[in-house]
Protein backbone atom coordinates (compact mmCIF):
# COMPACT_ATOMS: atom_id res chain seq x y z
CA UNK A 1 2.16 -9.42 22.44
CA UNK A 2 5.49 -7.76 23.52
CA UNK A 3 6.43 -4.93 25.98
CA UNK A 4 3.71 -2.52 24.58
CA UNK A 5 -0.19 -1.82 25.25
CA UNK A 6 -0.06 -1.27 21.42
CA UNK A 7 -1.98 -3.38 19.12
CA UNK A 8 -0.04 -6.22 16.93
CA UNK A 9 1.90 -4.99 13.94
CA UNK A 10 3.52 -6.80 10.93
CA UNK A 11 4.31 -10.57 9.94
CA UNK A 12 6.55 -11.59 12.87
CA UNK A 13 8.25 -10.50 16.37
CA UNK A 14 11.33 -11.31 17.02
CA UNK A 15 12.71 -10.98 21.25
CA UNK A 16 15.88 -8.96 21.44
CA UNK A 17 18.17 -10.48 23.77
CA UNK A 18 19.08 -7.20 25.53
CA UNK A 19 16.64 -4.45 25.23
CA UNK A 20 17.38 -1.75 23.28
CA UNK A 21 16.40 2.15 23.14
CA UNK A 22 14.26 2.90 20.38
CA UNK A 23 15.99 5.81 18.16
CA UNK A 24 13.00 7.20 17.49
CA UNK A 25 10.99 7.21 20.50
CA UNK A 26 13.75 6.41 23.17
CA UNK A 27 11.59 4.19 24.57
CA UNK A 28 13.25 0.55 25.95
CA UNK A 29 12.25 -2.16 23.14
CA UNK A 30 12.51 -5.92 24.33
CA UNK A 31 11.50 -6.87 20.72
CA UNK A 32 11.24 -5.84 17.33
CA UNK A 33 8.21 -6.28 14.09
CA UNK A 34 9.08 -7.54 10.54
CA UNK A 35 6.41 -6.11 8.00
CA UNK A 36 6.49 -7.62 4.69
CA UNK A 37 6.81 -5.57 1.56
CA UNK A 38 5.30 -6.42 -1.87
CA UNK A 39 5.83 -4.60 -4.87
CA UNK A 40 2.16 -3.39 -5.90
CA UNK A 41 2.81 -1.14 -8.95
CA UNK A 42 5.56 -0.32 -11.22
CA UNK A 43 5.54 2.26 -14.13
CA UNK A 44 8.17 0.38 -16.31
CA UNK A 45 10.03 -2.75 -16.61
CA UNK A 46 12.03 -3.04 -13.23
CA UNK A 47 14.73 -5.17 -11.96
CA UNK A 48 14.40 -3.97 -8.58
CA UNK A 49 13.14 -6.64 -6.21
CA UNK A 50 9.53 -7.63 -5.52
CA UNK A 51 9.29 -8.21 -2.14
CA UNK A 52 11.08 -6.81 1.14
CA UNK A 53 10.79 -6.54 5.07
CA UNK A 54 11.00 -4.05 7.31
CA UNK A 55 11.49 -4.04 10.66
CA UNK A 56 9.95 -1.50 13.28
CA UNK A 57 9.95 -0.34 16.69
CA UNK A 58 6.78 -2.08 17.95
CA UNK A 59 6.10 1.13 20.07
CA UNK A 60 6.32 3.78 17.79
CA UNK A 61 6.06 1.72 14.43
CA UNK A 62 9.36 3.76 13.91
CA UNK A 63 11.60 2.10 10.99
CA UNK A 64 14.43 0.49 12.19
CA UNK A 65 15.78 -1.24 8.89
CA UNK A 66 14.61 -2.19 5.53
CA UNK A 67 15.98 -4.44 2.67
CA UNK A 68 14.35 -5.57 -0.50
CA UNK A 69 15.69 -9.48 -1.52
């Protein structure tokens, strides 16, 4: 677990090498979480991508950046 009391989100965490404020919560982050994205349910045929990650803020669960590959 990282710098937080918080209980264990997404796929990974990844160590930052200098800690960074949070833009969401200000608070000092010494790592980051990747969460996984999967494409569940489309309307019509779509070239957009199935899957994705997105990365939080592992004290506020505050996005941070997301891309779909």
């Amino acid at each position: 677990m990282s710098n937080h009391d918080s209980p264990w989100i997404g796929e990974a965490e990844y160590a930052l090498e200098t800690p960074l404020a949070c833009p969401h919560c200000r608070q000092e982050m010494r790592a980051v979480s990747v969460v996984r994205l999967l494409r569940t349910r489309v309307d019509f045929v779509s070239t957009l991508p199935r899957r994705g990650h997105v990365i939080v803020c592992p004290l506020c669960q505050g996005i941070l950046s997301a891309s779909l590959n």
